[in-house]
Protein backbone atom coordinates (compact mmCIF):
# COMPACT_ATOMS: atom_id res chain seq x y z
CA UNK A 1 0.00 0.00 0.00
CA UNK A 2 0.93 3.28 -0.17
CA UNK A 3 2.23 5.33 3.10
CA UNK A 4 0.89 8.46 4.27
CA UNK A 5 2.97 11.70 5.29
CA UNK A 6 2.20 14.73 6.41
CA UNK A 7 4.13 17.76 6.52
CA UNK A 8 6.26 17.36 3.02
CA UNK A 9 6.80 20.52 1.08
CA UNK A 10 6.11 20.45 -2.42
CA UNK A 11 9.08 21.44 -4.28
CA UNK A 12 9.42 24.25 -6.42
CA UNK A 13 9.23 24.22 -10.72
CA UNK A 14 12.58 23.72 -12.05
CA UNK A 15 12.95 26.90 -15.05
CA UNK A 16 12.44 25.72 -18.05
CA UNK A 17 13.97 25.57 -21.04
CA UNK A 18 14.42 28.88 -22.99
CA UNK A 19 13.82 29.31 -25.99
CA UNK A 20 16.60 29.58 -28.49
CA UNK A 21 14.49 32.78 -30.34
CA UNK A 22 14.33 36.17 -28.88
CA UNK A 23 10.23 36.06 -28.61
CA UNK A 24 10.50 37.27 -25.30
CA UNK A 25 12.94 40.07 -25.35
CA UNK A 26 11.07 41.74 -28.82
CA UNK A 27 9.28 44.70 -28.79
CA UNK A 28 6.38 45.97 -30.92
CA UNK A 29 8.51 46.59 -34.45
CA UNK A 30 11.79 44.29 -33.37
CA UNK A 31 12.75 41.46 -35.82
CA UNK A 32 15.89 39.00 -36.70
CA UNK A 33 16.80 37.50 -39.53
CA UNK A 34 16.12 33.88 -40.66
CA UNK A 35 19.44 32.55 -42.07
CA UNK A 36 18.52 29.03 -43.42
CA UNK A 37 15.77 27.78 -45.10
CA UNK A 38 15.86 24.69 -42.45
CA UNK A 39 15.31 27.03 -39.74
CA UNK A 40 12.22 28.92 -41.29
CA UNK A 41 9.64 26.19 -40.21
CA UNK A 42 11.10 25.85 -36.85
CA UNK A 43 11.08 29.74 -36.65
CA UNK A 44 7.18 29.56 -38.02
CA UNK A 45 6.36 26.69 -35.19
CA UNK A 46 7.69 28.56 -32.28
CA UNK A 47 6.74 31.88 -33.14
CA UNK A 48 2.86 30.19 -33.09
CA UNK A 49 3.64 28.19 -30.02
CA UNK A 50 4.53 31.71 -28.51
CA UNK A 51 1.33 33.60 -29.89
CA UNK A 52 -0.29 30.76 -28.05
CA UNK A 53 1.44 31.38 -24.10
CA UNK A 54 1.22 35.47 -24.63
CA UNK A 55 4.07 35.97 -25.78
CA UNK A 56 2.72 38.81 -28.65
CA UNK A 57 1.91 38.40 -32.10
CA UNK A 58 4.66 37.50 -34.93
CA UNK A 59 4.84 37.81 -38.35
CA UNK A 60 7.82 35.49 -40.29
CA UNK A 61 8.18 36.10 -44.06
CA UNK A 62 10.44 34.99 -46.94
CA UNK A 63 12.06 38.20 -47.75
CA UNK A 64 14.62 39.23 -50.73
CA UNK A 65 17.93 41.22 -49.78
CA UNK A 66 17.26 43.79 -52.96
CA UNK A 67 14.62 45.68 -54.24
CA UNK A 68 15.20 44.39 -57.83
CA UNK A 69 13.97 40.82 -57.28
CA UNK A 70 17.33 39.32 -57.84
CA UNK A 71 18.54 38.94 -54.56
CA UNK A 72 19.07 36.19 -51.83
CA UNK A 73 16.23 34.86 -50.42
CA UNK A 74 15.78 34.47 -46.25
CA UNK A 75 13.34 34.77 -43.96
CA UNK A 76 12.71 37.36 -41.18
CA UNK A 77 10.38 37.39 -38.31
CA UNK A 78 8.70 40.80 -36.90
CA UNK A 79 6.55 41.21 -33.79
CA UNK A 80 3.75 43.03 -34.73
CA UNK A 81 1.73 43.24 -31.11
């Protein structure tokens, strides 16, 4: 069976792990730059996973480095709210 104690304390949350993105320090108009393609789904996912604790609102785009058209192709992620 199982014994009975009284008087344990419960012990406190351990911190979790942060988050490798700079949700949390970004202010309204802040954004980074996306270097890899590989990291612009994981950048998608955990800018919505943050929208979802209250984090703010983000935004993450494809963007070109020129106005011409021609130009490398990366991503970039704003917070908007």
């Amino acid at each position: 069976m199982f014994e009975l104690k009284k008087g344990v304390p419960i012990p406190t949350r351990k911190p979790t792990r942060r988050s490798m993105y700079p949700f949390f320090r970004m202010e309204v108009g802040d954004s980074f730059d996306i270097p890899d393609d590989l990291y612009y789904q994981r950048v998608r996912y955990a800018a919505r996973y943050a929208i979802k604790r209250g984090q703010g609102n983000f935004k993450v785009r494809k963007v070109q480095d020129d106005e011409d058209g021609y130009g490398k192709v990366f991503a970039r992620c704003w917070r908007v709210s």
